[in-house]
Structures are given as C-alpha cells and as structure tokens.
C-alpha atoms as a PDB file:
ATOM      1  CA  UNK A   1      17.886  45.442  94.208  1.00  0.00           C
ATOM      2  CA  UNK A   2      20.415  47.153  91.554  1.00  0.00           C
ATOM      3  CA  UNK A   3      19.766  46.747  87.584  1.00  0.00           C
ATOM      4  CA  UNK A   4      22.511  46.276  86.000  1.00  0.00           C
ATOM      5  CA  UNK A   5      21.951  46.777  82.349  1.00  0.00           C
ATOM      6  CA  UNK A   6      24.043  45.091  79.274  1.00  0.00           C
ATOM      7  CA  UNK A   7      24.494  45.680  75.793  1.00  0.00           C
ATOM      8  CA  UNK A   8      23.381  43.102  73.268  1.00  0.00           C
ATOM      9  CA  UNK A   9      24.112  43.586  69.606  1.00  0.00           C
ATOM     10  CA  UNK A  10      21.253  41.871  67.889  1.00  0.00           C
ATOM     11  CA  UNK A  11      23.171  41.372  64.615  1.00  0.00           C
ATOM     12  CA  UNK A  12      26.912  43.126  65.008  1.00  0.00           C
ATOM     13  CA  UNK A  13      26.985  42.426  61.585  1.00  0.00           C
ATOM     14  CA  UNK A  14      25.173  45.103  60.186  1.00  0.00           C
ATOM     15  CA  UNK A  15      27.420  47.860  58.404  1.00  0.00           C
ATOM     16  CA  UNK A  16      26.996  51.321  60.329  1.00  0.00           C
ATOM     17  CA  UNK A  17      24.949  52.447  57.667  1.00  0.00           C
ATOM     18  CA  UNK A  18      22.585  49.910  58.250  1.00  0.00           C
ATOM     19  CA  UNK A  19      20.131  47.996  56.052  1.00  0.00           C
ATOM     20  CA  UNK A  20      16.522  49.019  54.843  1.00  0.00           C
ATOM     21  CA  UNK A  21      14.135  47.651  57.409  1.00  0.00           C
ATOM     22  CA  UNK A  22      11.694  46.008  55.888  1.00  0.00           C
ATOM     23  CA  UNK A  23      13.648  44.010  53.774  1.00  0.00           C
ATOM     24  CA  UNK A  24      16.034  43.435  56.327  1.00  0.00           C
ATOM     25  CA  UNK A  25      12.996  41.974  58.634  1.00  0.00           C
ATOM     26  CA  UNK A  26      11.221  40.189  55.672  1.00  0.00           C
ATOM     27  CA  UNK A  27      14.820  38.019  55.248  1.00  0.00           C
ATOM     28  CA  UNK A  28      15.144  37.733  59.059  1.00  0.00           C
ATOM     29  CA  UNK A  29      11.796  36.356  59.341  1.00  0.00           C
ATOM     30  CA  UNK A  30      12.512  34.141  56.078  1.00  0.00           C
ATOM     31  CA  UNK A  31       9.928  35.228  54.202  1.00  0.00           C
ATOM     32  CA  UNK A  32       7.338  32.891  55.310  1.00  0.00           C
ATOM     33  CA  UNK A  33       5.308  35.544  57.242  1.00  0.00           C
ATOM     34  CA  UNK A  34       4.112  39.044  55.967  1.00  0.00           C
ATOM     35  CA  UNK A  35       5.957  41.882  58.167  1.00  0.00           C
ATOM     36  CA  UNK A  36       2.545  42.885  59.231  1.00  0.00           C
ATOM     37  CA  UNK A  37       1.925  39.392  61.233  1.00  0.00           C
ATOM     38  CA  UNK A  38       5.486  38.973  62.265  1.00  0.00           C
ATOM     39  CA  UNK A  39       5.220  42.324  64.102  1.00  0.00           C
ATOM     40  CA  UNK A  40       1.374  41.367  65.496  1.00  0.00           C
ATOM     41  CA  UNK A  41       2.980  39.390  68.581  1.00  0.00           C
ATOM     42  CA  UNK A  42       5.602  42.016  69.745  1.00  0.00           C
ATOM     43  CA  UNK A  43       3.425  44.940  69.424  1.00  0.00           C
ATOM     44  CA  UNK A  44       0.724  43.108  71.252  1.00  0.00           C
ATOM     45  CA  UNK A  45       2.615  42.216  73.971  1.00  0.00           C
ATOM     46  CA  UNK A  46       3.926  45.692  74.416  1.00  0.00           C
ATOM     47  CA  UNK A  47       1.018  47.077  74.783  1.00  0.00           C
ATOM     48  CA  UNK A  48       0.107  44.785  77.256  1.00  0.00           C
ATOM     49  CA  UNK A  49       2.708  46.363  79.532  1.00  0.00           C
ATOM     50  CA  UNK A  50       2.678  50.148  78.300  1.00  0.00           C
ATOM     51  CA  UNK A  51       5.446  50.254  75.248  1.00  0.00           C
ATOM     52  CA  UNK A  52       4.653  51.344  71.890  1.00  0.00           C
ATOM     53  CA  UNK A  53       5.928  49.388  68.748  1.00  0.00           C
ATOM     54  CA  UNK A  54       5.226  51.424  65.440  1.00  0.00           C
ATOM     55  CA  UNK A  55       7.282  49.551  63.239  1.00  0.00           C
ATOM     56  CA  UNK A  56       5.838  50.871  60.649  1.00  0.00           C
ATOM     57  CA  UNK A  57       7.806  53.841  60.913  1.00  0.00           C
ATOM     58  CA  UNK A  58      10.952  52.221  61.139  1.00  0.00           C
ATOM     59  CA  UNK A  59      12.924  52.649  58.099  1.00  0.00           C
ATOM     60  CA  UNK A  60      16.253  51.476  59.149  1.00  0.00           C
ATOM     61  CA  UNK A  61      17.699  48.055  60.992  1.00  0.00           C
ATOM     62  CA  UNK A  62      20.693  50.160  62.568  1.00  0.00           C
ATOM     63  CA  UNK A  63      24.082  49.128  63.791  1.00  0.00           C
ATOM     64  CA  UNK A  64      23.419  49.806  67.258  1.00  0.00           C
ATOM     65  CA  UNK A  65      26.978  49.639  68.758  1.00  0.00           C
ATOM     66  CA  UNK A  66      27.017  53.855  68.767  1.00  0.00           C
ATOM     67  CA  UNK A  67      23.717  53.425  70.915  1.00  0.00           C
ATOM     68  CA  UNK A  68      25.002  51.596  73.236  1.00  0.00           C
ATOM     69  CA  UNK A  69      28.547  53.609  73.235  1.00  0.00           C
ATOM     70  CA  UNK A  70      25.905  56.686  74.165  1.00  0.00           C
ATOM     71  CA  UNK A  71      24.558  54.714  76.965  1.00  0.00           C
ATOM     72  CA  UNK A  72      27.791  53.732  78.412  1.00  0.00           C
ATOM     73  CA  UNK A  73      29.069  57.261  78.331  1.00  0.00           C
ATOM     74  CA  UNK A  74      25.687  58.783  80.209  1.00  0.00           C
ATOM     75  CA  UNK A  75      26.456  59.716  83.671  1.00  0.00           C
ATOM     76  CA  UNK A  76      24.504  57.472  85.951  1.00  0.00           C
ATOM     77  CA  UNK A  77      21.895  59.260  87.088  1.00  0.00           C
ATOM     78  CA  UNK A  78      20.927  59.560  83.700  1.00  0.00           C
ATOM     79  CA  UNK A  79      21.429  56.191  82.289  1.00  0.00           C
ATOM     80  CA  UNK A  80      18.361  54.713  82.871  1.00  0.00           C
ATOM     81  CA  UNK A  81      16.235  57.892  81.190  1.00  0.00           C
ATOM     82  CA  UNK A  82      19.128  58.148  78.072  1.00  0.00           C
ATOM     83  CA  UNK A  83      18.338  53.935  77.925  1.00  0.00           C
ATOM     84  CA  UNK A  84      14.594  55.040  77.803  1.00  0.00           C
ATOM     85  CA  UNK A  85      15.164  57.538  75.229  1.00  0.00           C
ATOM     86  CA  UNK A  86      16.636  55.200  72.701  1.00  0.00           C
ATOM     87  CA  UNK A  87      14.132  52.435  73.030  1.00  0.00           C
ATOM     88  CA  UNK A  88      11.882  55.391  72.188  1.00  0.00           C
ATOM     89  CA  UNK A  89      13.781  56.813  69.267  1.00  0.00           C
ATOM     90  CA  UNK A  90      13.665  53.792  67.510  1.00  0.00           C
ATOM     91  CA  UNK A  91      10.767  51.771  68.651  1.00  0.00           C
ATOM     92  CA  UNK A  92       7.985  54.615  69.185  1.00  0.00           C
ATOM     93  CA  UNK A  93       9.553  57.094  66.414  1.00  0.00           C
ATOM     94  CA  UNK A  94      11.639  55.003  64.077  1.00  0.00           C
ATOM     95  CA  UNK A  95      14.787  57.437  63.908  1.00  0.00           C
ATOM     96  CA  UNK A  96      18.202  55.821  62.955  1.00  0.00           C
ATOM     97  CA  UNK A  97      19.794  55.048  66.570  1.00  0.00           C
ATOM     98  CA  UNK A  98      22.885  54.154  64.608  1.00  0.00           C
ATOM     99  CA  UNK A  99      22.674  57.973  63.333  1.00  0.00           C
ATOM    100  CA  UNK A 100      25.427  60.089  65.144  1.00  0.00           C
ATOM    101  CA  UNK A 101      23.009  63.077  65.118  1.00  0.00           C
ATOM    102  CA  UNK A 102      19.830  61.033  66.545  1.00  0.00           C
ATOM    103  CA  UNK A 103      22.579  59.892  69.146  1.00  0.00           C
ATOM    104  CA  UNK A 104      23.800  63.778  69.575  1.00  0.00           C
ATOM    105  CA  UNK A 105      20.120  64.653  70.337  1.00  0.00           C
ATOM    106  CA  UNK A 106      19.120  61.776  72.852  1.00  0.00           C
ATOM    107  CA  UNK A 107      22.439  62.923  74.763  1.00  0.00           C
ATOM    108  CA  UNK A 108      21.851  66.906  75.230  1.00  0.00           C
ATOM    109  CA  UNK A 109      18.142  65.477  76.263  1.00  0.00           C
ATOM    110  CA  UNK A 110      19.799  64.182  79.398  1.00  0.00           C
ATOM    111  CA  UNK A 111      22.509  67.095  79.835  1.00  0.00           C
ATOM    112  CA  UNK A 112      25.357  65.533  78.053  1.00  0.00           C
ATOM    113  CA  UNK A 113      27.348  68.065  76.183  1.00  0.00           C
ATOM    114  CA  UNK A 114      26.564  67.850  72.729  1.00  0.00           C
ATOM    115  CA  UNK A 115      30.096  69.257  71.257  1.00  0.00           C
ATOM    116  CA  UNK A 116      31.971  67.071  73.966  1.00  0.00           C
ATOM    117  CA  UNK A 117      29.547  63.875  73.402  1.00  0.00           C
ATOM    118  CA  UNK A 118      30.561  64.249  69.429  1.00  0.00           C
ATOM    119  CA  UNK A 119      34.084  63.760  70.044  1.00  0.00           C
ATOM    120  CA  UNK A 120      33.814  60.851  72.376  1.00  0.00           C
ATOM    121  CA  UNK A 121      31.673  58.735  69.961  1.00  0.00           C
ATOM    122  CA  UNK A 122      33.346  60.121  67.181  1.00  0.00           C
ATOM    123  CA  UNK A 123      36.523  58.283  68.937  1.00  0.00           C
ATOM    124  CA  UNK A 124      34.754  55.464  69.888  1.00  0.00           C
ATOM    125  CA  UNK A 125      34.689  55.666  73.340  1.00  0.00           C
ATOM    126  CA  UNK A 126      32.116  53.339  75.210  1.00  0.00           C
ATOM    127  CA  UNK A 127      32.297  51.329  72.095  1.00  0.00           C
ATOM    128  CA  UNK A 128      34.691  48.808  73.854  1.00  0.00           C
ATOM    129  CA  UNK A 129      32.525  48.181  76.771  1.00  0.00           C
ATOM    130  CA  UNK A 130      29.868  47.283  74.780  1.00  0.00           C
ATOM    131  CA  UNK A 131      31.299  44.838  72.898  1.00  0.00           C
ATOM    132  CA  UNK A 132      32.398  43.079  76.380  1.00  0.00           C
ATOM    133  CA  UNK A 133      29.194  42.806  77.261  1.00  0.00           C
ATOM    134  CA  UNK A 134      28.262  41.358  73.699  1.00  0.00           C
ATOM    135  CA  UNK A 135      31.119  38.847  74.566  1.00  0.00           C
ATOM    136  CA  UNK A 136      29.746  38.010  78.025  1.00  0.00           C
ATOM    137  CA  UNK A 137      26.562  37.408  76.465  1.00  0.00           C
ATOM    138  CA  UNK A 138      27.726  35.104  73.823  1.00  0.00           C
ATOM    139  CA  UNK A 139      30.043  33.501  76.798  1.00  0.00           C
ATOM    140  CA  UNK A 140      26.969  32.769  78.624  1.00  0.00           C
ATOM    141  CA  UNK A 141      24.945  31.363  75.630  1.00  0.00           C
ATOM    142  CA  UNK A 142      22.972  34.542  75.378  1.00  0.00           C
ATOM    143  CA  UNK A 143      21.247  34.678  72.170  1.00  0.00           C
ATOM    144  CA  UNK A 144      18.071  37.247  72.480  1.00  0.00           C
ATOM    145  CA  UNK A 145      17.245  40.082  74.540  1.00  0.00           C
ATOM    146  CA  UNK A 146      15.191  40.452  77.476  1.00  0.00           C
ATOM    147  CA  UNK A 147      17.570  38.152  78.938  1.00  0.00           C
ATOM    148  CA  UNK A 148      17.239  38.524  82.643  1.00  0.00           C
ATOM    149  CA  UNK A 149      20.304  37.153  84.867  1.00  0.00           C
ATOM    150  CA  UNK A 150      19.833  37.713  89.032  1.00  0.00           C
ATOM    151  CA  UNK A 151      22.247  37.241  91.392  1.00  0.00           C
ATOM    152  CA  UNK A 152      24.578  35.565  88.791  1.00  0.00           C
ATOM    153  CA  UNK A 153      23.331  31.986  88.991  1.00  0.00           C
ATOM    154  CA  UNK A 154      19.571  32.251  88.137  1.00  0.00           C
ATOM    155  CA  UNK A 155      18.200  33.456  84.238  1.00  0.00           C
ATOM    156  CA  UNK A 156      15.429  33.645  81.881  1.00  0.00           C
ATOM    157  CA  UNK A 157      14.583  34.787  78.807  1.00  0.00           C
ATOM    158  CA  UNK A 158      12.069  36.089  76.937  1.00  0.00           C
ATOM    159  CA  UNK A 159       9.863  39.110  77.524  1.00  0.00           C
ATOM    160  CA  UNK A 160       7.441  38.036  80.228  1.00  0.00           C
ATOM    161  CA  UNK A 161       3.975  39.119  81.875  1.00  0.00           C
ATOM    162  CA  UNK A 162       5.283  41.422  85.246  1.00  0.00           C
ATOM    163  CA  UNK A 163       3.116  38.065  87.081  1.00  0.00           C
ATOM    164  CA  UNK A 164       5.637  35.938  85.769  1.00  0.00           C
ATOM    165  CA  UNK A 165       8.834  37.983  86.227  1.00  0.00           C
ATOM    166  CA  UNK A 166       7.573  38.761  90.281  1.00  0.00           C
ATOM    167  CA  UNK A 167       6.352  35.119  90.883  1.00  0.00           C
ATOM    168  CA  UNK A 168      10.668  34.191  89.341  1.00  0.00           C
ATOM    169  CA  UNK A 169      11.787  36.783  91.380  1.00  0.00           C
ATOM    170  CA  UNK A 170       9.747  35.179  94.547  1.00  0.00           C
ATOM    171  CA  UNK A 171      10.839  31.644  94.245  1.00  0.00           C
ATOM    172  CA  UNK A 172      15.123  32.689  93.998  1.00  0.00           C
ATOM    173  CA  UNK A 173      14.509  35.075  96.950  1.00  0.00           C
END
C-alpha cells in the first residue's frame, strides 16, 4: 500500500507571522469553551494512540505553508521522518513551524543542506505544490485533516481508533 501524503492549510489566512495562540484558539473555538476543555478531547485521543499534545506550550498559530514547502522539498526517503519532525516541533514542543529557522533545523535533522534548504524556501520553492494540494482538497470538499482518501473513490474523516481505520480498510479491500 503507498501513503501518499497532502498538504492542508488549516487557515491559509493567517499572515506568516502568525497570530498568538491562545487567543487565536479562544476565537476559533468562539469563546464558549475554556482552551483547557477544548484541548481535553484532542489530547486524549492522542494519547490513546501514542502522540503528545502539549498545547500549552504552543505560543503561536503559524502559517504553515513554509512547513509544508519543507516537506515537499525532503528527499523521499526522508519525507515521512521530516513529516514526523514537524508534527513534533509544533505539537510536542510548540516551536513556530512557520519560523524559517525552526524549518532550517527540522531539515539538517534529516540531511538536507541547511545553506542550500535556505535559499529554496527563501524562493518559495515547494510552496506551489502545496497550495495544489490545498486546492484539491477544497475541490474535493475537504474541510479538516485526518482526511483519509484510498484508492481515489473511498474517504473518511476524522481521526479514528486504528480498529476503525483497519475494519474501513477491510470492507474496500
């Protein structure tokens, strides 16, 4: 089975220096919930299958478009790990994934060159394929991420218990 994976710009919106977090999150979530609760369900179900939310250290609600420029430009044997490593970044250690430096890092991680990397996303490259595949998405109706499409005619959404995800995987065999 190959993964393909896409990028998905939560809110392209957001200026590349981004917004403070939680008053970004507080608005998003309309102000009827305290951040606290509004993060309970996420974080719960991550833990459930091994990934750390600290949201609390978040600071930032990034532009992500350079992340997923960074991604595009990793080599593939790498992609997966440098995909990894961003998720991380941000999730598990709140750093600014729309921060050319954080981005810098996460690259010489995997072996990119740093000086090289710098002027590629400097110059936008892997910018344009991204926003393709935030075109495809909106195409398709896409509105959230996980979004899971197999074979190109069967899709759900939503993160899901592995159970569920192999039993859907099972039944479009």
């Amino acid at each position: 089975m190959e993964v393909v994976y896409r990028a998905f710009l939560l809110n392209p919106s957001i200026p590349p220096e981004g917004y403070p977090f939680a008053e970004y999150m507080h608005a998003k979530g309309g102000g009827r919930v305290p951040l606290e609760e509004f993060f309970d369900g996420p974080r719960q179900m991550g833990a459930a299958v091994g990934l750390v939310f600290n949201f609390d250290q978040i600071t930032k609600a990034p532009n992500s478009l350079k992340s997923h420029a960074l991604i595009n430009l990793a080599p593939e044997g790498v992609r997966d790990a440098v995909i990894e490593d961003v998720y991380a970044a941000y999730f598990e250690f709140g750093q600014d994934i729309g921060d050319l430096e954080t981005l810098l890092a996460i690259g010489e991680r995997h072996g990119m060159d740093r000086a090289d990397l710098r002027v590629r996303l400097e110059a936008g490259e892997g910018e344009a394929q991204a926003e393709a595949d935030a075109q495809w998405a909106a195409a398709h109706g896409i509105k959230g991420v996980p979004f899971f499409v197999i074979d190109g005619k069967y899709a759900f959404s939503g993160a899901q218990p592995p159970e569920v995800i192999q039993s859907f995987l099972a039944r479009v065999k």
